[in-house]
C-alpha atoms as a PDB file:
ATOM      1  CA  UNK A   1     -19.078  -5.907   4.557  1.00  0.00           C
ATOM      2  CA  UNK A   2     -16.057  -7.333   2.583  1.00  0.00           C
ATOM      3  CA  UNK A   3     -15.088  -9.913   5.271  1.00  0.00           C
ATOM      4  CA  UNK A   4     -19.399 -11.217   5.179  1.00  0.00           C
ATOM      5  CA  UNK A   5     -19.082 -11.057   1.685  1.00  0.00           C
ATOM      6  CA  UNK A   6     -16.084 -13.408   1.454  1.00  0.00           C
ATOM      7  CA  UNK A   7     -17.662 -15.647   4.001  1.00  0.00           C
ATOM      8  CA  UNK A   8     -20.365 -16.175   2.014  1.00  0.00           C
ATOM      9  CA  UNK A   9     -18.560 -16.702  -1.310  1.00  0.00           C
ATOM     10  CA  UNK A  10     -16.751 -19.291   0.686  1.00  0.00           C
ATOM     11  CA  UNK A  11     -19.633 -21.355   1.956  1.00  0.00           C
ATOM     12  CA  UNK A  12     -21.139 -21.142  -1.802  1.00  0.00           C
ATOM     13  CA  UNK A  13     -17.479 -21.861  -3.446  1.00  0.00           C
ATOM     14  CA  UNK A  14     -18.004 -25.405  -0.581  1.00  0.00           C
ATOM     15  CA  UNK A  15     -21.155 -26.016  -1.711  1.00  0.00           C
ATOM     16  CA  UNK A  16     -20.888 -25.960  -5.625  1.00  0.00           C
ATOM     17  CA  UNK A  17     -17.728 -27.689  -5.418  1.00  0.00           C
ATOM     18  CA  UNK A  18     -19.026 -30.550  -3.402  1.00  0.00           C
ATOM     19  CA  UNK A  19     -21.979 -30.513  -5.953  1.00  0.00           C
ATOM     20  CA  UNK A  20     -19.723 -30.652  -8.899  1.00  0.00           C
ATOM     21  CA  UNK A  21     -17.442 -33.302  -7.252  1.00  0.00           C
ATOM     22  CA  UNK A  22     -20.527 -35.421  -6.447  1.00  0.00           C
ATOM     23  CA  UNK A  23     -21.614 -35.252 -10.900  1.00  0.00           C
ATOM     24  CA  UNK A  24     -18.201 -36.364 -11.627  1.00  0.00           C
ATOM     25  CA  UNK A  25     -16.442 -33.070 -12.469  1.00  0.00           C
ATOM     26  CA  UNK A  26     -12.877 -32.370 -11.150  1.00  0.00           C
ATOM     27  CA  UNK A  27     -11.285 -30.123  -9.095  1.00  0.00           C
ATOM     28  CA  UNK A  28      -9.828 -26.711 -11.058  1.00  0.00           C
ATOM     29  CA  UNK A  29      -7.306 -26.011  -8.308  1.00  0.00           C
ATOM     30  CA  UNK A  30      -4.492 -28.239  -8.419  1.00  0.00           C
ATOM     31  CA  UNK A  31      -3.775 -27.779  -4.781  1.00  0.00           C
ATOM     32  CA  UNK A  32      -7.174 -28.879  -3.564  1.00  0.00           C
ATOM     33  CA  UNK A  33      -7.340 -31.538  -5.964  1.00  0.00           C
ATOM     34  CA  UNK A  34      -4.425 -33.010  -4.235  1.00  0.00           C
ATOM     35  CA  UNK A  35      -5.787 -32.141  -1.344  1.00  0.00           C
ATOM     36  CA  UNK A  36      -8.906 -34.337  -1.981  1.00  0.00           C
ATOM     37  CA  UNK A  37      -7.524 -37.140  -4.061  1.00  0.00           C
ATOM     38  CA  UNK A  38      -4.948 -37.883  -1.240  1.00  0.00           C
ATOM     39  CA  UNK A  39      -6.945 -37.027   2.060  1.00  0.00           C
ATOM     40  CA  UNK A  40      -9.043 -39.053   3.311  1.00  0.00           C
ATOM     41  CA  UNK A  41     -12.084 -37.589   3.487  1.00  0.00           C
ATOM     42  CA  UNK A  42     -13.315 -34.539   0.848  1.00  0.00           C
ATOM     43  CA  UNK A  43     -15.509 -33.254   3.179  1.00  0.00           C
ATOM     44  CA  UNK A  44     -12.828 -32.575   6.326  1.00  0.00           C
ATOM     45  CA  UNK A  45     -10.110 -31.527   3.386  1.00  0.00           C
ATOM     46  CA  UNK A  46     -12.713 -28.959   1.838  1.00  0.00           C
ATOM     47  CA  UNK A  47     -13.598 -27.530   5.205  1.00  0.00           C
ATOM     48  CA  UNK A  48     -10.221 -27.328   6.644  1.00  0.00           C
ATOM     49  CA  UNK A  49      -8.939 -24.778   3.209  1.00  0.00           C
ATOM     50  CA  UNK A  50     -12.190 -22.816   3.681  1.00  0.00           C
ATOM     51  CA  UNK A  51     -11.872 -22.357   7.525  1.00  0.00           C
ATOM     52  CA  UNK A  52      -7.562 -21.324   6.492  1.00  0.00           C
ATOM     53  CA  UNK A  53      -9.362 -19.075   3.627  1.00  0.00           C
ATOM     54  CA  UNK A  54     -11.097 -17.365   6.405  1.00  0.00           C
ATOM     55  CA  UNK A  55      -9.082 -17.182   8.384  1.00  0.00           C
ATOM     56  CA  UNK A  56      -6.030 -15.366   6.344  1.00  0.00           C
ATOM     57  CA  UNK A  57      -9.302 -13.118   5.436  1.00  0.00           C
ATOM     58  CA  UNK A  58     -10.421 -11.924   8.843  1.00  0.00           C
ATOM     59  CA  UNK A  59      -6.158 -11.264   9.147  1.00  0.00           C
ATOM     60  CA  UNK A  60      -6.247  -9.087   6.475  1.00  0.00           C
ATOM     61  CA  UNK A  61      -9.794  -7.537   7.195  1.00  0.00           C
ATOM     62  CA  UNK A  62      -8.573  -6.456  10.986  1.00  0.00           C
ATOM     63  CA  UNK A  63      -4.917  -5.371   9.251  1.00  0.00           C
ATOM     64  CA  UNK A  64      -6.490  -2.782   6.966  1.00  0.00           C
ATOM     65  CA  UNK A  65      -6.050  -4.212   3.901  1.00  0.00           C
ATOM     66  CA  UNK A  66      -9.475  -4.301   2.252  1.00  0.00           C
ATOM     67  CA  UNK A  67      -7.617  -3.696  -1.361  1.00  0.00           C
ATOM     68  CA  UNK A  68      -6.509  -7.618  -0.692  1.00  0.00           C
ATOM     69  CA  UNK A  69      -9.815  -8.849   0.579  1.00  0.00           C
ATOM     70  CA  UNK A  70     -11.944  -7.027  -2.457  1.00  0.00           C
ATOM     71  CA  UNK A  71      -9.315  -8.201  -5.132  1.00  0.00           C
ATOM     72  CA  UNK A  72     -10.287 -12.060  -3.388  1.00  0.00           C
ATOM     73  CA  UNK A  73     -13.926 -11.599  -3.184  1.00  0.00           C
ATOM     74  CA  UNK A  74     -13.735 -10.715  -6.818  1.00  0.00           C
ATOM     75  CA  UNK A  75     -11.732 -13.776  -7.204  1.00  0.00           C
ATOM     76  CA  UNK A  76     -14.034 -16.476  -5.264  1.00  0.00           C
ATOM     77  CA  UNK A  77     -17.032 -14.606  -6.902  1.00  0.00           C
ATOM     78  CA  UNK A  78     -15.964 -15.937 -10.417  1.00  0.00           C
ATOM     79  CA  UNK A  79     -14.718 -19.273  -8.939  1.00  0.00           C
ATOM     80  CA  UNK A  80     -18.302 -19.351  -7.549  1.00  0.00           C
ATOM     81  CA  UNK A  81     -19.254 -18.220 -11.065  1.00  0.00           C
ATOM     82  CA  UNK A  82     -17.352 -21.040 -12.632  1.00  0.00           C
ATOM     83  CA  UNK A  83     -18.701 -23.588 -10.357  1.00  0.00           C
ATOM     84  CA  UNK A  84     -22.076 -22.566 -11.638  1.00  0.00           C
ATOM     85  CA  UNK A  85     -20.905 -23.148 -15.134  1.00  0.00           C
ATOM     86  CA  UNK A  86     -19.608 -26.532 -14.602  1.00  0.00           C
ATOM     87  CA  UNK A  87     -22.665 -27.589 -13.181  1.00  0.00           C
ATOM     88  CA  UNK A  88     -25.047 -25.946 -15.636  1.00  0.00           C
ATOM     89  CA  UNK A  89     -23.194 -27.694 -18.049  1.00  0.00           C
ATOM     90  CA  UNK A  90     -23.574 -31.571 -16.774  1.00  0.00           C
ATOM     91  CA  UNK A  91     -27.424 -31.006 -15.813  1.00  0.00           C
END
């Protein structure tokens, strides 16, 4: 359940962030913003951390360490959260 939940939070941390990007708002982490301002396309840049995200998660999911992957779904779930936020607040 940990590893669907982290999925999820990182299809809905994509999706609100391309939202947010897309009203003007900029990117919190300072590594993706990078990321985005000097790749050339946000889309492939986005996808490519979420599918390494995953990727380290399913690692630690079939290495027994569902401590790590609960402390990081806690973690995307506020990013998520604060993706929310940053839209609510330019509607």
């Amino acid at each position: 359940m940990l590893i669907l939940t982290f999925i999820g939070l990182q299809i809905l941390d994509a999706l609100t962030t391309v939202v947010f990007l897309n009203m003007g708002v900029k990117e919190g982490n300072p590594l993706m913003r990078l990321a985005l301002e000097q790749g050339g396309h946000a889309g492939l840049a986005l996808a490519s951390a979420k599918l390494f995200a995953i990727a380290l998660a399913v690692f630690a999911w079939r290495s027994g360490r569902r401590k790590l992957l609960l402390k990081m779904d806690v973690l995307f779930g506020l990013a998520v959260a604060w993706n929310l936020v940053a839209i609510g607040t330019r509607l």
